[in-house]
N, C-alpha and C. Protein backbone atom coordinates (compact mmCIF):
# COMPACT_ATOMS: atom_id res chain seq x y z
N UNK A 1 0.84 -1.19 0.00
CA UNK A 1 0.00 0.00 0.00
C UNK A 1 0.88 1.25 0.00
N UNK A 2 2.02 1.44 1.01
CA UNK A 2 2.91 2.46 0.70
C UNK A 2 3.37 2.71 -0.37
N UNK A 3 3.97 1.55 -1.31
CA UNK A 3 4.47 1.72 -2.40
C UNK A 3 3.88 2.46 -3.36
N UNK A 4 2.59 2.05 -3.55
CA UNK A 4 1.30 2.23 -3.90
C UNK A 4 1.29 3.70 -4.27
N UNK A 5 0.98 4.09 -2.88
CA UNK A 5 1.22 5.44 -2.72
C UNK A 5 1.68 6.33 -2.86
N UNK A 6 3.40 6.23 -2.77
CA UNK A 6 4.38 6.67 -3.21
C UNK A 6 3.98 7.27 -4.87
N UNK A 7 3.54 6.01 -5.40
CA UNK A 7 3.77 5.92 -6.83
C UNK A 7 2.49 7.07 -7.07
N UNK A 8 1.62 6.82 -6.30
CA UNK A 8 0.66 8.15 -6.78
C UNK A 8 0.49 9.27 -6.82
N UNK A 9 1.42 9.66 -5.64
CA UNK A 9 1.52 11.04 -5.01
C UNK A 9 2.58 11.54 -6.14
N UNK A 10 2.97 10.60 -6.79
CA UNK A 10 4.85 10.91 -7.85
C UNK A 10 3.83 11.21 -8.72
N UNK A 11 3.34 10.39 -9.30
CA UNK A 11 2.51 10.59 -10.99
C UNK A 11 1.36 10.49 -10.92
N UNK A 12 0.40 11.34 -10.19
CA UNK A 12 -0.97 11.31 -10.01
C UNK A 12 -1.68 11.87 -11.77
N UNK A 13 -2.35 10.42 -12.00
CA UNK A 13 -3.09 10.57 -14.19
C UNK A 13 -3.79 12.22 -13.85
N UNK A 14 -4.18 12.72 -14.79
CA UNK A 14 -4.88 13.15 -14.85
C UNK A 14 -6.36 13.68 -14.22
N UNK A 15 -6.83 14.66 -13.52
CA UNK A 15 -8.19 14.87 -13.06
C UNK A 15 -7.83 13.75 -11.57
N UNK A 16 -7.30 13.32 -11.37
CA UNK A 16 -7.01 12.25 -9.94
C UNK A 16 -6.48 12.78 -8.74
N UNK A 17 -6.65 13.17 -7.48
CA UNK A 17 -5.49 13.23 -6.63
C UNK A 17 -5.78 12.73 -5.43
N UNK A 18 -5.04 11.81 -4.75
CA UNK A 18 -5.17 11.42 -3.47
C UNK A 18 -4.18 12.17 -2.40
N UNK A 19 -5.62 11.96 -1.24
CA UNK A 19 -4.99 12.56 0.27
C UNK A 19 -5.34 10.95 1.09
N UNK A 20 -4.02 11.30 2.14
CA UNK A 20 -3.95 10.37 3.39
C UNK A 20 -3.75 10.63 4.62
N UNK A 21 -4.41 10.52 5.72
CA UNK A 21 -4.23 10.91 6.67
C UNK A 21 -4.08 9.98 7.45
N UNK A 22 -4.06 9.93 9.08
CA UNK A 22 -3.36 8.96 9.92
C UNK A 22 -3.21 7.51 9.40
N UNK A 23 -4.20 6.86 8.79
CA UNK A 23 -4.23 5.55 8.60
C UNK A 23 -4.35 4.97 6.89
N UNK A 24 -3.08 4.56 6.53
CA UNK A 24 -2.63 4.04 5.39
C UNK A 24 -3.64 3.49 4.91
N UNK A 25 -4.42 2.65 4.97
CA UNK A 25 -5.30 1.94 4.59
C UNK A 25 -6.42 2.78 4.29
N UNK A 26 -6.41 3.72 4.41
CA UNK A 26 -7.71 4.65 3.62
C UNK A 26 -7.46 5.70 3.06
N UNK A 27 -7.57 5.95 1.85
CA UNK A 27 -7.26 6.91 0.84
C UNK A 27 -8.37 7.97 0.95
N UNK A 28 -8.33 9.14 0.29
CA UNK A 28 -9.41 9.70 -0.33
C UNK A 28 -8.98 10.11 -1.20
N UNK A 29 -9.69 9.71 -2.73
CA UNK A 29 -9.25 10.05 -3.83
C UNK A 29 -10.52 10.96 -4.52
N UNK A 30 -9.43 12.66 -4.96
CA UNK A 30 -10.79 13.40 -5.35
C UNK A 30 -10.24 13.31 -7.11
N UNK A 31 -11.68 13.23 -7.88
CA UNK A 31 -11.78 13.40 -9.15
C UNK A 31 -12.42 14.29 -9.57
N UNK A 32 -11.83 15.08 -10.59
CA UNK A 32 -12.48 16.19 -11.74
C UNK A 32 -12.86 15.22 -12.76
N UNK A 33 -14.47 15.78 -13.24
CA UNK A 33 -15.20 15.16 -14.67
C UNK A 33 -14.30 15.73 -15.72
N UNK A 34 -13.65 15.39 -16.49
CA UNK A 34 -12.89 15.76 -17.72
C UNK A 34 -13.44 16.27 -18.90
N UNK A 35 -12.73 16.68 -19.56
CA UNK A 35 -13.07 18.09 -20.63
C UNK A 35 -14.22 17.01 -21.54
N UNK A 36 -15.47 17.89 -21.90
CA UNK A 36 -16.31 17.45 -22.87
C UNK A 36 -17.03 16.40 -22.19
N UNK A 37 -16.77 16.21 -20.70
CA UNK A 37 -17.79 15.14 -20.52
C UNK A 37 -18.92 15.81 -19.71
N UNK A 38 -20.17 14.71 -20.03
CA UNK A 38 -21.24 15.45 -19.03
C UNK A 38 -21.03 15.65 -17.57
N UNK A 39 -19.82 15.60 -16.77
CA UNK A 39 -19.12 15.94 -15.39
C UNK A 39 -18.06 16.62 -15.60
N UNK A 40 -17.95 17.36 -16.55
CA UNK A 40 -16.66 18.66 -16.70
C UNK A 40 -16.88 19.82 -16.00
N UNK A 41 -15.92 19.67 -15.09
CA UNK A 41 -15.42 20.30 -13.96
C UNK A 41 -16.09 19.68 -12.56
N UNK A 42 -16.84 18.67 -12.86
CA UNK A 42 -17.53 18.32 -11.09
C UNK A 42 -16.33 17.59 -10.30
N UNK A 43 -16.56 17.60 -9.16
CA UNK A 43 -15.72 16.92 -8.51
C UNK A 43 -16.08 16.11 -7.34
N UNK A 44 -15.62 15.01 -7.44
CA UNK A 44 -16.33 14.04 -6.51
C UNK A 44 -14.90 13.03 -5.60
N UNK A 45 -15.24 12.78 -4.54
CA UNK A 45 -14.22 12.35 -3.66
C UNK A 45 -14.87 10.84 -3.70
N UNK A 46 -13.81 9.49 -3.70
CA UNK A 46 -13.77 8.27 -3.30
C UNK A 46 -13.76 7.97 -2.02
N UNK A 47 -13.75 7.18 -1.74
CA UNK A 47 -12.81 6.44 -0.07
C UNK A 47 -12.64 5.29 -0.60
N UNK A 48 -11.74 5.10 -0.80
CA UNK A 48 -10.55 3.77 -0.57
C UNK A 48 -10.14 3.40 0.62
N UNK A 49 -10.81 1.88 1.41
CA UNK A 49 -10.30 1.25 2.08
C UNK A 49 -9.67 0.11 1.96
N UNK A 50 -8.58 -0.58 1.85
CA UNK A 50 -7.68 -1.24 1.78
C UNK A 50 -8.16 -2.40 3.10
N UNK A 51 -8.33 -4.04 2.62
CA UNK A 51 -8.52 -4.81 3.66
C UNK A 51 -6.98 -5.04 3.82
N UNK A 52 -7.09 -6.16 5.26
CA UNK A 52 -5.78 -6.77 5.45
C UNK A 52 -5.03 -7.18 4.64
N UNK A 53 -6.04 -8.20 4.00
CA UNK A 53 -5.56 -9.46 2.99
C UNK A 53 -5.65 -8.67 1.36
N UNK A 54 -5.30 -7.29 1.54
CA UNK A 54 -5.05 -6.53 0.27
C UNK A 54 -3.27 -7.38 -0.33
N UNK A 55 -3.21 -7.17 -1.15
CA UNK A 55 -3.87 -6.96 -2.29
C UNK A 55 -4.82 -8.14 -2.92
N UNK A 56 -4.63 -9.42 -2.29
CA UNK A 56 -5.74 -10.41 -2.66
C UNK A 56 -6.54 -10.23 -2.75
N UNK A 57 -7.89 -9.42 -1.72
CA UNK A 57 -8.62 -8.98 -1.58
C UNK A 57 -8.87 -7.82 -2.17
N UNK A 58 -9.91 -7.23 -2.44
CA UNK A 58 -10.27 -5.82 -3.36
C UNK A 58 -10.18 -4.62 -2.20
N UNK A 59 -9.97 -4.00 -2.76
CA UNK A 59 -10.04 -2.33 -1.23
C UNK A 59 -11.79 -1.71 -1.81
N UNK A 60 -12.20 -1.66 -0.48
CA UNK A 60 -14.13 -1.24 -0.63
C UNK A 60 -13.62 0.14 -1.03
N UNK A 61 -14.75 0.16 -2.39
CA UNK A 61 -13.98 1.61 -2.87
C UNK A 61 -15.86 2.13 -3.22
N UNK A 62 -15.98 3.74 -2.22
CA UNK A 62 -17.31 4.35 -2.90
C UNK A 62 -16.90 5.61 -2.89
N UNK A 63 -18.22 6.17 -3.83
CA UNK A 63 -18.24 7.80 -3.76
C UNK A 63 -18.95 8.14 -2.24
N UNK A 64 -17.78 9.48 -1.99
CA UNK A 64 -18.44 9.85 -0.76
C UNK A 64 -19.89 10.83 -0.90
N UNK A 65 -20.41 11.26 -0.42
CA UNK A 65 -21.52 12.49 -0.69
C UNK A 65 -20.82 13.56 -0.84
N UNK A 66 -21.45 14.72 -1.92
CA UNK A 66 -22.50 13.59 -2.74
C UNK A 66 -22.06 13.17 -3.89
N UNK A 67 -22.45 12.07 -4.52
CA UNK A 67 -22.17 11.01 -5.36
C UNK A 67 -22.58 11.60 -6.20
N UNK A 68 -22.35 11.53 -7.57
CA UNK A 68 -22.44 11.76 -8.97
C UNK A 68 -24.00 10.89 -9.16
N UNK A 69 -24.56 11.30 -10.36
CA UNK A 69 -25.65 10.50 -10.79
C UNK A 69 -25.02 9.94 -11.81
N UNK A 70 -25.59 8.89 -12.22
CA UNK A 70 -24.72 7.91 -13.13
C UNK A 70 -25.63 6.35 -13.05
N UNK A 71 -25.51 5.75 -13.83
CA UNK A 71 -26.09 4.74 -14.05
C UNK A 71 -25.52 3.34 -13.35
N UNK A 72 -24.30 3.68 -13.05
CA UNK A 72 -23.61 2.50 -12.58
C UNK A 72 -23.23 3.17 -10.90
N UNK A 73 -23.64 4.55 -10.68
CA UNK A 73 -23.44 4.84 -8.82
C UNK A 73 -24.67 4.87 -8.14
N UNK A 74 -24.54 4.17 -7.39
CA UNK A 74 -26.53 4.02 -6.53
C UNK A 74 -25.63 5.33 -5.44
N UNK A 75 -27.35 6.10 -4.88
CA UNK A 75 -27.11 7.14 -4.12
C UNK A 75 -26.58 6.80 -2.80
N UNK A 76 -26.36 5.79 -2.20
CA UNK A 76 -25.78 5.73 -1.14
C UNK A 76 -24.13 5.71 -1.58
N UNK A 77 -24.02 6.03 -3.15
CA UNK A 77 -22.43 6.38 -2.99
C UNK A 77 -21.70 4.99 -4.07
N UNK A 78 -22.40 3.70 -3.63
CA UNK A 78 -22.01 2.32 -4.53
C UNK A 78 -21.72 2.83 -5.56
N UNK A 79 -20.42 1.83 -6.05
CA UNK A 79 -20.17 1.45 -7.44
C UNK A 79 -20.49 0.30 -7.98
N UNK A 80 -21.41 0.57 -9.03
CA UNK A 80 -21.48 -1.17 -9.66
C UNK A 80 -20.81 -1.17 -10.80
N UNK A 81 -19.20 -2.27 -10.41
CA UNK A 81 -18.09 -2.78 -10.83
C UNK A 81 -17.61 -3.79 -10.86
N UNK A 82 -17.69 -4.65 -11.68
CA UNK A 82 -17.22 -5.78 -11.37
C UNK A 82 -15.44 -5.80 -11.13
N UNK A 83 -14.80 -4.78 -11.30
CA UNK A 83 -13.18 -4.92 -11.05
C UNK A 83 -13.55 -5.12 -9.20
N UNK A 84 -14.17 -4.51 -8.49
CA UNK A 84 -14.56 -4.29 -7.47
C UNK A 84 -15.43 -5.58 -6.32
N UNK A 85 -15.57 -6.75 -7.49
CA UNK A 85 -15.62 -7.58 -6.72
C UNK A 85 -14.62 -9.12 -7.72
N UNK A 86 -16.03 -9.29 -8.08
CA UNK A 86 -15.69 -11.21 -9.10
C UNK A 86 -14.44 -10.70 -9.86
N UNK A 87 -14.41 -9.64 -10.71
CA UNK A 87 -13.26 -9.36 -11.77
C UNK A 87 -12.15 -8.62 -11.18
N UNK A 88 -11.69 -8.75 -9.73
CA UNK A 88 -10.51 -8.06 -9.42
C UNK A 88 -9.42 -8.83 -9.19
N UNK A 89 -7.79 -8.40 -9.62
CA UNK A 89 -7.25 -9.18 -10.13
C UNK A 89 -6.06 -8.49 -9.01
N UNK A 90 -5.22 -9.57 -8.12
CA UNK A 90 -4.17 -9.11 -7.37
C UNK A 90 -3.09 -7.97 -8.23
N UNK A 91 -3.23 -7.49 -9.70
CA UNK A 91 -2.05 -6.70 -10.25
C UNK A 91 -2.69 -5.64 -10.25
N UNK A 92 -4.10 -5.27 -9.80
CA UNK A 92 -4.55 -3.93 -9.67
C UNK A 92 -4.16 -3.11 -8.61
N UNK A 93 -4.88 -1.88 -8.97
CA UNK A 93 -4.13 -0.60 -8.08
C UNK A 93 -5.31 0.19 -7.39
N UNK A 94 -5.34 1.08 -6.58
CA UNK A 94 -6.09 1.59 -6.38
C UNK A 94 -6.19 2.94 -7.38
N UNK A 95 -5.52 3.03 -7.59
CA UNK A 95 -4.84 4.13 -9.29
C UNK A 95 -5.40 3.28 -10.03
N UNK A 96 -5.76 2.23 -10.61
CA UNK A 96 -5.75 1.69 -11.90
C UNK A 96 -7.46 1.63 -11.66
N UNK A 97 -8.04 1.21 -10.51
CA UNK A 97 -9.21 1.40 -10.08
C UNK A 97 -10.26 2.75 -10.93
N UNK A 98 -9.29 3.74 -9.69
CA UNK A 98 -9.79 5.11 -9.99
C UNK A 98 -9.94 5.44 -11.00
N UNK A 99 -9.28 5.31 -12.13
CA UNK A 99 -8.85 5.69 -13.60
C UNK A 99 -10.03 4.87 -14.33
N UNK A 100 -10.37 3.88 -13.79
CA UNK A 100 -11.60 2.82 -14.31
C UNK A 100 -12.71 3.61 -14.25
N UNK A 101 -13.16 4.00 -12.86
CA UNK A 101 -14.36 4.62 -12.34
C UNK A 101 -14.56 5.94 -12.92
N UNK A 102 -13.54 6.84 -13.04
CA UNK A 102 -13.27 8.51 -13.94
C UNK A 102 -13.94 7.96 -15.09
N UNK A 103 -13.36 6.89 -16.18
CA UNK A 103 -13.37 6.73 -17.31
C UNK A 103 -14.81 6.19 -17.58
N UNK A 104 -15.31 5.12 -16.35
CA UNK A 104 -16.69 4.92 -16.62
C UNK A 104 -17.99 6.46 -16.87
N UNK A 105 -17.27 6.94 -15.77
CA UNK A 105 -18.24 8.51 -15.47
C UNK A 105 -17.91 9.45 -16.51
N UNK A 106 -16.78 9.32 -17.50
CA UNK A 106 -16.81 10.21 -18.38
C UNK A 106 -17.46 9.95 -19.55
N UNK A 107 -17.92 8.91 -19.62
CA UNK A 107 -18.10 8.13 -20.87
C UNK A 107 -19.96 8.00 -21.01
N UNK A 108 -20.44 8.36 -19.83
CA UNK A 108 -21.75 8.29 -19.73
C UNK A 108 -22.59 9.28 -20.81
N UNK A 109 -23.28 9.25 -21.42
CA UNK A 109 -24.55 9.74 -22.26
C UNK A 109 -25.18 10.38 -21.93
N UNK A 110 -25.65 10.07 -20.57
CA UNK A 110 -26.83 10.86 -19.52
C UNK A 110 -26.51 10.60 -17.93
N UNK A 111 -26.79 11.38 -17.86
CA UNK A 111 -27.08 11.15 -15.97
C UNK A 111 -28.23 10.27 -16.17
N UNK A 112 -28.27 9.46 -15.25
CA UNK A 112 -29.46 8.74 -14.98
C UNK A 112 -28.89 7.81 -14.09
N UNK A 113 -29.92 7.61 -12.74
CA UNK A 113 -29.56 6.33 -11.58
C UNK A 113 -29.54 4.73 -12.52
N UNK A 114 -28.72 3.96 -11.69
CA UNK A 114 -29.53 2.72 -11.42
C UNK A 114 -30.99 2.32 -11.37
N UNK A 115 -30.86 1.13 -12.22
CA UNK A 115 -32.42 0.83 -12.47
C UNK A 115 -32.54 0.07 -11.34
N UNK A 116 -31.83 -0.18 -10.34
CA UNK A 116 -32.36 -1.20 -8.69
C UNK A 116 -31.57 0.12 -7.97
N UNK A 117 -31.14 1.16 -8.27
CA UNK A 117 -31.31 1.66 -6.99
C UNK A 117 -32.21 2.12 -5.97
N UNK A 118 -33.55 1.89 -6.38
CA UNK A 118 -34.23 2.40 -4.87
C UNK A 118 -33.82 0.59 -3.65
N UNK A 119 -33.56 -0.32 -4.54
CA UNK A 119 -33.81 -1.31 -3.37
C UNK A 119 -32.16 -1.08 -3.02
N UNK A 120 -30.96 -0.37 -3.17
CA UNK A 120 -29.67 -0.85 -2.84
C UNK A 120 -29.65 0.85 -2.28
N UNK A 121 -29.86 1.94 -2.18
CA UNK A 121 -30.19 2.86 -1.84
C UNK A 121 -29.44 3.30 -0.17
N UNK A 122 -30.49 2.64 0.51
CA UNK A 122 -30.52 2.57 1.85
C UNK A 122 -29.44 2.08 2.18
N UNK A 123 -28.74 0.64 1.64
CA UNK A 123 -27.31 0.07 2.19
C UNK A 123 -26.26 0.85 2.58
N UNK A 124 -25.21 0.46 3.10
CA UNK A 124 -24.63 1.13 3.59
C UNK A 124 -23.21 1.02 3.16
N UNK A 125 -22.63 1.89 2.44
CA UNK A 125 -21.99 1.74 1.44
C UNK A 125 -20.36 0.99 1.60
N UNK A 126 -19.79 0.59 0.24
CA UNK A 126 -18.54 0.03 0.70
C UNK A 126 -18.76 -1.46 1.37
N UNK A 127 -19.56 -1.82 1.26
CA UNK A 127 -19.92 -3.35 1.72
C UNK A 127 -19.24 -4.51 0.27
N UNK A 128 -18.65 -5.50 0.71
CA UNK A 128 -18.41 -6.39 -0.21
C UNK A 128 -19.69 -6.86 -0.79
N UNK A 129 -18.80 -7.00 -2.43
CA UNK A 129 -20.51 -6.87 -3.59
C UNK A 129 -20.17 -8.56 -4.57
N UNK A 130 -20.09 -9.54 -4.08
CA UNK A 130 -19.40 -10.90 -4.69
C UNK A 130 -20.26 -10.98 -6.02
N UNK A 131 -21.57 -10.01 -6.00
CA UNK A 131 -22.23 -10.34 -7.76
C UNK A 131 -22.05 -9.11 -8.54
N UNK A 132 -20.83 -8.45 -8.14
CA UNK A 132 -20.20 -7.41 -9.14
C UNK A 132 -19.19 -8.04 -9.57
């Protein structure tokens, strides 16, 4: 995770930047919507938590409030991603993550929720998602 870090704070992509405070294991990563997309200039903050058994394990990654509208972010902040659960692969990053999630949100057509977010809504976000 330090390494990690290191490497982000050196070459943070584009529209990306992470802050850390007392405890390594939780990031906050803020993103700018990029030029020409329907989120140019918004800015929205992550939380990246990092489990023990990282990097095996995926780090619970949501938007904090308030969350972007988007088709793939339910309002309690969720991402529906499969890198984020079934499709995450020990050579990912929490950078390679982020850059996923920017690129999903820039790429959108329309704002528009989730078609099940009123039932995932209420949850409480950052919970392991094994059917993403």
């Amino acid at each position: 995770i330090q390494r990690e870090l290191k490497e982000f704070l050196k070459s943070p992509p584009p529209n990306l930047a992470v802050k850390v405070g007392k405890n390594i294991r939780v990031w906050i990563i803020n993103m700018v919507g990029t030029k020409g997309s329907l989120y140019e200039g918004e800015t929205y903050r992550l939380r990246v938590q990092f489990p023990t058994n990282y990097p095996t394990q995926p780090p619970s990654v949501y938007f904090l409030q308030p969350s972007p509208r988007h088709e793939h972010v339910y309002t309690n902040g969720d991402i529906c991603l499969s890198l984020l659960g079934k499709d995450w692969r020990p050579n990912m990053t929490a950078q390679s993550i982020a850059m996923s999630i920017l690129s999903i949100l820039c790429g959108a057509g329309r704002k528009s929720l989730p078609m099940d977010n009123a039932a995932h809504a209420q949850s409480k976000p950052g919970q392991k998602q094994d059917d993403w």
